[in-house]
C-alpha atoms as a PDB file:
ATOM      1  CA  UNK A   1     -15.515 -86.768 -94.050  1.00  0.00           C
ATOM      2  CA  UNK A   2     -17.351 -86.397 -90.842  1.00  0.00           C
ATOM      3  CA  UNK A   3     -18.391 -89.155 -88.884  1.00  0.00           C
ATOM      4  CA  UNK A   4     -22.366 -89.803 -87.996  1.00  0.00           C
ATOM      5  CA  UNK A   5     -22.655 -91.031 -84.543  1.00  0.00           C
ATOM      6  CA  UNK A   6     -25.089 -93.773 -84.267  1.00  0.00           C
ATOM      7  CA  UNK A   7     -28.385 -93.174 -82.238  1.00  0.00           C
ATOM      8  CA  UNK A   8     -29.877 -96.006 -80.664  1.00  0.00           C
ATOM      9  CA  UNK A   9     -33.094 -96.883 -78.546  1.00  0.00           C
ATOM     10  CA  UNK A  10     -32.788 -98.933 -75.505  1.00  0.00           C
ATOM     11  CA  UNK A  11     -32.800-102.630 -75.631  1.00  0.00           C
ATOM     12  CA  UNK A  12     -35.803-102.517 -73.932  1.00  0.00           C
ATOM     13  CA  UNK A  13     -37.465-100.719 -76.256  1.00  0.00           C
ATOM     14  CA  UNK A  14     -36.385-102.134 -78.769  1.00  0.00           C
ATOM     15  CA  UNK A  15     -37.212-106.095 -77.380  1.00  0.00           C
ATOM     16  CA  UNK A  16     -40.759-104.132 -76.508  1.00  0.00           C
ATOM     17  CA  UNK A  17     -40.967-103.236 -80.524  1.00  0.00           C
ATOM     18  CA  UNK A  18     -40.115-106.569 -81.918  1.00  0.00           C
ATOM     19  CA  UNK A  19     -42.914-108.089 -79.630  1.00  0.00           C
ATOM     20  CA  UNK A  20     -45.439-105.857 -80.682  1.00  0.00           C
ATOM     21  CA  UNK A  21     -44.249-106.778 -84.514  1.00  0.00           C
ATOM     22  CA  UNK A  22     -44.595-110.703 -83.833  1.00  0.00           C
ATOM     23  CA  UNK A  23     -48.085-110.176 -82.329  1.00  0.00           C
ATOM     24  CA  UNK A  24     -49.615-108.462 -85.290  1.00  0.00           C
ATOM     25  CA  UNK A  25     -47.943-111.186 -87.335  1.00  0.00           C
ATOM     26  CA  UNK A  26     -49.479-113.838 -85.651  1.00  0.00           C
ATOM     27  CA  UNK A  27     -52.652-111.829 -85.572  1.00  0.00           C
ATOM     28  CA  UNK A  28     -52.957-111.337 -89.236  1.00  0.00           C
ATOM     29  CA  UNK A  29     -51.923-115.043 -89.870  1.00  0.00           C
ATOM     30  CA  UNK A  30     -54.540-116.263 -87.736  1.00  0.00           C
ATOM     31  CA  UNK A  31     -57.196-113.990 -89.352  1.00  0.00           C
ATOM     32  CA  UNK A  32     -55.974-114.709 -93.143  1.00  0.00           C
ATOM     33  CA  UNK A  33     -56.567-118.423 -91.678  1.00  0.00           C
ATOM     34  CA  UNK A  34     -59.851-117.309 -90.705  1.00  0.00           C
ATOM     35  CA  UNK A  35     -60.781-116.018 -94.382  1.00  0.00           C
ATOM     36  CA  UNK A  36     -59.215-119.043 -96.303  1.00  0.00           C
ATOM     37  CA  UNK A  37     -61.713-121.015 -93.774  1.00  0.00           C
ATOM     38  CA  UNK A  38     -64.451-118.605 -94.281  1.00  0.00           C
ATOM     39  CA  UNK A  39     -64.130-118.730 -98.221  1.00  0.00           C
ATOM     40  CA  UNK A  40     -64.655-122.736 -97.862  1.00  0.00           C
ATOM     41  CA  UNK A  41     -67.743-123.002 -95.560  1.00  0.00           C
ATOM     42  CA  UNK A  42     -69.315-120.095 -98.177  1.00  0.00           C
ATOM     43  CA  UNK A  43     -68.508-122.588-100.619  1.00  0.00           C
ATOM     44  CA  UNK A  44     -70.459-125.360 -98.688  1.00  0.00           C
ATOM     45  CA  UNK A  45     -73.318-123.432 -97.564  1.00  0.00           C
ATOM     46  CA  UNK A  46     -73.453-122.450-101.762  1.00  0.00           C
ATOM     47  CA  UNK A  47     -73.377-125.624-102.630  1.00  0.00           C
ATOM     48  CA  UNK A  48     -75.734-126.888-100.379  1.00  0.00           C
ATOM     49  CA  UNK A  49     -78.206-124.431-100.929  1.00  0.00           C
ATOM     50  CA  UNK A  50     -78.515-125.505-104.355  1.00  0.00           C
ATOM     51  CA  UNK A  51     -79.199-129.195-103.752  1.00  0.00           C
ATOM     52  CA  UNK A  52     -82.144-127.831-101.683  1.00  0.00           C
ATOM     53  CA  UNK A  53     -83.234-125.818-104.388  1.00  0.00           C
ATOM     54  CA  UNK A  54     -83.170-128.921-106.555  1.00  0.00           C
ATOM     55  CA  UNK A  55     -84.452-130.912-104.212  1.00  0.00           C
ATOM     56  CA  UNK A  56     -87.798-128.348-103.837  1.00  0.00           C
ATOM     57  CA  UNK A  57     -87.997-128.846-107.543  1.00  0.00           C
ATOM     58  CA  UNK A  58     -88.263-132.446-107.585  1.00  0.00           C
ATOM     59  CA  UNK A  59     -90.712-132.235-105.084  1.00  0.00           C
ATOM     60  CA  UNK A  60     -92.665-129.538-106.472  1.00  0.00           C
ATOM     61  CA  UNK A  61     -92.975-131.626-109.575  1.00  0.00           C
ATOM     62  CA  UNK A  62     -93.990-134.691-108.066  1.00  0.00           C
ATOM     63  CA  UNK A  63     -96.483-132.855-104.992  1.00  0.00           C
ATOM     64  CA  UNK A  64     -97.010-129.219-106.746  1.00  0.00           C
ATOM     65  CA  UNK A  65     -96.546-126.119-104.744  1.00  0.00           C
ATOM     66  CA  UNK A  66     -96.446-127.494-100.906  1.00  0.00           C
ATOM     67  CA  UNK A  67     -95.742-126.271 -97.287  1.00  0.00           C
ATOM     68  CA  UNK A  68     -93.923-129.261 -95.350  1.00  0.00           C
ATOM     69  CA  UNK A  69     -94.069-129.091 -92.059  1.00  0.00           C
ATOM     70  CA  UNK A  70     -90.352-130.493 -91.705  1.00  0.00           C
ATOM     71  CA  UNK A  71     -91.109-131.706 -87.554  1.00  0.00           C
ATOM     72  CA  UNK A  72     -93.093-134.586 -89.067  1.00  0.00           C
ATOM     73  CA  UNK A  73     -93.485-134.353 -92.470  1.00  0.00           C
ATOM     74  CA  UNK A  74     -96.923-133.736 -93.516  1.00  0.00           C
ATOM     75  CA  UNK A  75     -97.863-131.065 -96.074  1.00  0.00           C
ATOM     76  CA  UNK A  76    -100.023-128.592 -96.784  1.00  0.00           C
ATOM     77  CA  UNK A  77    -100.872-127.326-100.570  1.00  0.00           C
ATOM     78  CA  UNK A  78     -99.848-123.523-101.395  1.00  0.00           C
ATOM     79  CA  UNK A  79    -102.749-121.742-103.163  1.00  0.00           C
ATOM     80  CA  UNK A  80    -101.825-118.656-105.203  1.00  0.00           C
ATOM     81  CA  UNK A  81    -104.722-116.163-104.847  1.00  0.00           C
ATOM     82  CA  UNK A  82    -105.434-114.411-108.164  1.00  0.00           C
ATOM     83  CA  UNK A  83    -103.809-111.072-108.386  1.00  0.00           C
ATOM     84  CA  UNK A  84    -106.923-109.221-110.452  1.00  0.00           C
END
């Protein structure tokens, strides 16, 4: 049986290769840490925006349809115009 030589690339290129290969490692941890963190705070800002949404309705029952002028809280009454 013949023998195959072995080929080889320099150690150089080589060291070069395994660099490159830890970088993109690191980079696609970091960025799947990014999206774990990502998926949380859209969790949040969900959650929040439905105690505001429930808050508006508690206030809507209590005032009726207003505009509050959240700097200093006075309001103003939304009209609905007829749509004939």
């Amino acid at each position: 049986m013949k023998k195959v030589e072995e080929k080889k690339i320099t150690s150089e290129q080589l060291e070069k290769i395994r660099k490159q290969q830890e970088n993109i490692a690191e980079l696609l941890k970091a960025i799947g840490q990014l999206e774990s963190q990502k998926h949380i705070l859209l969790h949040q800002q969900a959650g929040v925006s439905q105690e505001i949404e429930e808050y508006k309705q508690e206030l809507e029952t209590q005032y009726g349809k207003i505009r509050i002028d959240i700097e200093n809280g006075s309001y103003t009454d939304i009209v609905e115009e007829n749509k004939e």
